[in-house]
N, C-alpha and C. Protein backbone atom coordinates (compact mmCIF):
# COMPACT_ATOMS: atom_id res chain seq x y z
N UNK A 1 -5.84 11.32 -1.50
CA UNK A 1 -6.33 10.46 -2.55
C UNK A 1 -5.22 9.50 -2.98
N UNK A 2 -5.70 8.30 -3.06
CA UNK A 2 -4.22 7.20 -3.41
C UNK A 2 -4.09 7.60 -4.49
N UNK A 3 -3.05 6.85 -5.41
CA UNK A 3 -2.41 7.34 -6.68
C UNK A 3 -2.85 5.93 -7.13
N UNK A 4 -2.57 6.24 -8.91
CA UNK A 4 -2.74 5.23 -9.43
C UNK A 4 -1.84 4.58 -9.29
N UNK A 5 -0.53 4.85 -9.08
CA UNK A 5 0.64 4.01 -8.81
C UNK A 5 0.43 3.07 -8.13
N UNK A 6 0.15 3.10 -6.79
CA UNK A 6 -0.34 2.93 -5.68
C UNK A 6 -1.14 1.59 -5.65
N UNK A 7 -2.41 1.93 -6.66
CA UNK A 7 -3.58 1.20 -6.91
C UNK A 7 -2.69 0.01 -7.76
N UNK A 8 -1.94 0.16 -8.56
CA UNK A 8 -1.15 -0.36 -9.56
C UNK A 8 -0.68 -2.10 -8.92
N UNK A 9 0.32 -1.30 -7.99
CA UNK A 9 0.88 -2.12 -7.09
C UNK A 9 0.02 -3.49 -6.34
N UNK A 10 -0.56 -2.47 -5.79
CA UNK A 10 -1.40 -3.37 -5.13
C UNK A 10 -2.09 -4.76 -6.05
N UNK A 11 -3.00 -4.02 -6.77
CA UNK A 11 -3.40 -4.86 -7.90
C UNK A 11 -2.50 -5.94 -8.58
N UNK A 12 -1.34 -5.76 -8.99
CA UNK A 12 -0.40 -6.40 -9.68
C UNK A 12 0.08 -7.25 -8.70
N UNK A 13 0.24 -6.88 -7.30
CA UNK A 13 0.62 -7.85 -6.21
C UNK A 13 -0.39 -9.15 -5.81
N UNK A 14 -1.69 -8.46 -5.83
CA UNK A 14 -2.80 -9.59 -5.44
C UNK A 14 -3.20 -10.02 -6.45
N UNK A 15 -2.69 -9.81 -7.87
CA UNK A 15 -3.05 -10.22 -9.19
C UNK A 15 -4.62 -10.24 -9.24
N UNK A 16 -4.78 -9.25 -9.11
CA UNK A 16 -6.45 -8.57 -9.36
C UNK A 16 -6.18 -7.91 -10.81
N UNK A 17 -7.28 -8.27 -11.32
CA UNK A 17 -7.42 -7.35 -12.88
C UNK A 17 -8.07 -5.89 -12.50
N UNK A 18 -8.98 -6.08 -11.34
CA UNK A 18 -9.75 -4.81 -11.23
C UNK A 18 -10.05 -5.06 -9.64
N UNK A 19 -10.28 -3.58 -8.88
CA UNK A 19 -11.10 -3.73 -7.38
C UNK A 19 -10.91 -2.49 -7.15
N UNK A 20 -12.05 -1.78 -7.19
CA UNK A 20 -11.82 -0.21 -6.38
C UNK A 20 -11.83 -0.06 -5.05
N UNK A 21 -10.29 0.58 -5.12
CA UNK A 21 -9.19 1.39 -3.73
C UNK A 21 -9.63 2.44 -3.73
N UNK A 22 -10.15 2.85 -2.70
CA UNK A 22 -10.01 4.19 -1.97
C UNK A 22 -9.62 4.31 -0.78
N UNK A 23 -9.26 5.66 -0.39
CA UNK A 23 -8.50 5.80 0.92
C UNK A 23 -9.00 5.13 2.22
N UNK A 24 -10.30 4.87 2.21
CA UNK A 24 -10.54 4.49 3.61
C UNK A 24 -10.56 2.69 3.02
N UNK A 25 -10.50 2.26 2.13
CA UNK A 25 -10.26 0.99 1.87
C UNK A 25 -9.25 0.05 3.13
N UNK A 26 -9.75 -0.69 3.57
CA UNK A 26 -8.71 -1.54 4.94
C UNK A 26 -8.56 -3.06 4.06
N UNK A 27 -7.37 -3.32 4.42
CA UNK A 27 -6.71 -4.70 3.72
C UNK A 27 -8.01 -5.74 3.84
N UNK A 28 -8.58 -6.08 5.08
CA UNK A 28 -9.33 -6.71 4.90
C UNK A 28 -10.51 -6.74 3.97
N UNK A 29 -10.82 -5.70 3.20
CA UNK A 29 -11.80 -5.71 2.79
C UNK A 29 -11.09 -6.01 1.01
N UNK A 30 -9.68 -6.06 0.53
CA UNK A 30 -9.85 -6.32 -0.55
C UNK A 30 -9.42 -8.36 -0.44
N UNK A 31 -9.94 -8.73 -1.97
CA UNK A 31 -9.72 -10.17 -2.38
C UNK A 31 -8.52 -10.33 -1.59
N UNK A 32 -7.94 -11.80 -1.39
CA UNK A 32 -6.42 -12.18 -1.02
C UNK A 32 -5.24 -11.21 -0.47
N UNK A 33 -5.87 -9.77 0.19
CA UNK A 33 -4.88 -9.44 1.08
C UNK A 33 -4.93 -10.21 2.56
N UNK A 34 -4.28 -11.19 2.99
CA UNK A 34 -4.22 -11.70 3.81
C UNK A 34 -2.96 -11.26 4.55
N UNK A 35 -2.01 -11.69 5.80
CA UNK A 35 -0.82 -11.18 6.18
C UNK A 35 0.04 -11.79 5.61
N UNK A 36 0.12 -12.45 4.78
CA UNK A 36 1.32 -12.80 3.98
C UNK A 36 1.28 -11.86 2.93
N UNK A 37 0.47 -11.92 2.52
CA UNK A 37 0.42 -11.00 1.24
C UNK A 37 0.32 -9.49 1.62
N UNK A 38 0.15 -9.25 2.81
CA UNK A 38 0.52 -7.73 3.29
C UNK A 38 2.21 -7.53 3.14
N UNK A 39 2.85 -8.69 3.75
CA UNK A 39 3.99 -8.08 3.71
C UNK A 39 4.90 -8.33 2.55
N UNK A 40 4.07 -8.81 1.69
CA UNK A 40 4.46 -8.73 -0.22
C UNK A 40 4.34 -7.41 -0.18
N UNK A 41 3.10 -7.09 -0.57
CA UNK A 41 2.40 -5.55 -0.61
C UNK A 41 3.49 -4.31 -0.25
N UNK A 42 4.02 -4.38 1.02
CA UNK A 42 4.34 -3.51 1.77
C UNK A 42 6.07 -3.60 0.77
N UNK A 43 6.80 -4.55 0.55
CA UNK A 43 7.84 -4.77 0.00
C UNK A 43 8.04 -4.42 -1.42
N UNK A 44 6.53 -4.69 -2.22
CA UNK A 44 6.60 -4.03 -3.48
C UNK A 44 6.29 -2.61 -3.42
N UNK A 45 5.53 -1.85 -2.61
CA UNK A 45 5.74 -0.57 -2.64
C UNK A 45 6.72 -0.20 -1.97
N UNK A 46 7.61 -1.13 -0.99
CA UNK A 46 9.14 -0.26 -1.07
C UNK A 46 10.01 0.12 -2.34
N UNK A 47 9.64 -1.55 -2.57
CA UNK A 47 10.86 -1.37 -4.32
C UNK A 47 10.07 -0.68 -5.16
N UNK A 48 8.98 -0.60 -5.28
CA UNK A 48 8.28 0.80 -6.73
C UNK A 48 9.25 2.35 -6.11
N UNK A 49 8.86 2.48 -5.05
CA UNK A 49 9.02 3.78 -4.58
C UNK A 49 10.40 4.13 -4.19
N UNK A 50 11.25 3.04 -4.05
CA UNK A 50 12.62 3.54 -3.67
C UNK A 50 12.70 4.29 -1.83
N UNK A 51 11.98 3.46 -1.00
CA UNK A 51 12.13 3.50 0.27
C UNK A 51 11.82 2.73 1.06
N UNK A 52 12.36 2.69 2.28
CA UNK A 52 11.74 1.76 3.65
C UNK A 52 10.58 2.60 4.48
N UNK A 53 10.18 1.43 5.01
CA UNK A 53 9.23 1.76 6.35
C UNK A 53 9.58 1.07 7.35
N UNK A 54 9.84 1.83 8.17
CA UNK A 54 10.01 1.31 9.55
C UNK A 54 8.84 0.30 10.73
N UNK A 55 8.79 -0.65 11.08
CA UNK A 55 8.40 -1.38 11.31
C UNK A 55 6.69 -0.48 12.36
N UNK A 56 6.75 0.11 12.70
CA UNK A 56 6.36 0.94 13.74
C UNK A 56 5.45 1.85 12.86
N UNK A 57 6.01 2.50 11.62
CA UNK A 57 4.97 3.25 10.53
C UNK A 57 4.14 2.23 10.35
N UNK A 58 4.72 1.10 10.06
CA UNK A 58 3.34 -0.02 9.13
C UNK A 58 2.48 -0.33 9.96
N UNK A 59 2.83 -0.30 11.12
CA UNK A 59 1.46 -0.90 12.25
C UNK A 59 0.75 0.58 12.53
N UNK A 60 1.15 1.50 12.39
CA UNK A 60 -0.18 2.34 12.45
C UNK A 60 -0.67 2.89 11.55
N UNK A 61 -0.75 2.19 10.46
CA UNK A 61 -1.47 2.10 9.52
C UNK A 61 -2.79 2.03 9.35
N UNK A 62 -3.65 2.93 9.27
CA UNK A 62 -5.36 2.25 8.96
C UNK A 62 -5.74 1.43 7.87
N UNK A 63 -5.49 2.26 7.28
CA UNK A 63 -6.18 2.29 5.90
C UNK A 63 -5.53 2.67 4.69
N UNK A 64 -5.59 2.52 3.15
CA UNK A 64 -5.10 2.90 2.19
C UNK A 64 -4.85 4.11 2.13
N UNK A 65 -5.66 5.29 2.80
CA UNK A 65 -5.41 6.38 2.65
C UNK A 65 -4.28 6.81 3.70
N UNK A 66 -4.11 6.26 4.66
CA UNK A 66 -2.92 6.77 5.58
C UNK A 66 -1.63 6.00 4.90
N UNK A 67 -1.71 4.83 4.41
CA UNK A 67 -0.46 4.55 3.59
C UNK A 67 0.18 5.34 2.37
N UNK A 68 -1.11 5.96 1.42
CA UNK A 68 -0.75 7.10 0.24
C UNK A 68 -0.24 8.08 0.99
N UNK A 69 -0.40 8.61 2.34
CA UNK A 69 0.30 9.88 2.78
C UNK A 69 1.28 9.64 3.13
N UNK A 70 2.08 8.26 4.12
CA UNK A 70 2.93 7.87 4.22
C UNK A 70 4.52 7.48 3.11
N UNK A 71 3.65 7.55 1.97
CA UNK A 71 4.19 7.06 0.74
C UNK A 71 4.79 8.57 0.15
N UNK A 72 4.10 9.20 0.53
CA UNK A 72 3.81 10.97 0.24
C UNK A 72 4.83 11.53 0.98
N UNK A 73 4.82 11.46 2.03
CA UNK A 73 5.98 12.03 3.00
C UNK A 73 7.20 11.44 2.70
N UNK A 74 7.30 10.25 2.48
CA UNK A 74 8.50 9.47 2.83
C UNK A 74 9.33 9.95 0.93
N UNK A 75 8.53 9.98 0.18
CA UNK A 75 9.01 10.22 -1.40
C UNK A 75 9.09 11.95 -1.29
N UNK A 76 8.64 12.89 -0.36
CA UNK A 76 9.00 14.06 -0.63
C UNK A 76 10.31 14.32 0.59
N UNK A 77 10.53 13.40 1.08
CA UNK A 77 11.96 13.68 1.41
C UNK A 77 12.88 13.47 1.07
N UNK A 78 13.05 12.66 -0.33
CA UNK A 78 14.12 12.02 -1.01
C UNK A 78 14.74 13.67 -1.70
């Protein structure tokens, strides 16, 4: 399940007031995630979270819900 954090980000990045995220949610399907604004996205949940992703995690990426686990793993190894 994504976090609100998560949802936070995103939102505050695409300057959406509101849009319901759920895990199987794919970039394409929200407002103005386009690939520029993916790799905003991807940069502000580095700096919220205090980590990198390696170029190779982000492309196998599906969906919102494989990024919350990714986000999950990578913050329970700190």
């Amino acid at each position: 399940m994504i976090s609100g954090r998560m949802k936070d980000v995103i939102l505050r990045t695409l300057k959406l007031s509101e849009f319901e995220l759920r895990d199987e949610t794919r970039a394409y399907q929200v407002p103005g995630w386009d690939s520029l604004n993916h790799i905003i996205i991807i940069a502000a949940i580095e700096k919220e979270y205090g980590i990198c992703f390696k170029v190779s995690e982000i492309l196998r990426l599906n969906d919102l819900g494989n990024l919350q686990a990714l986000i999950n793993k990578k913050t329970d190894a700190i």
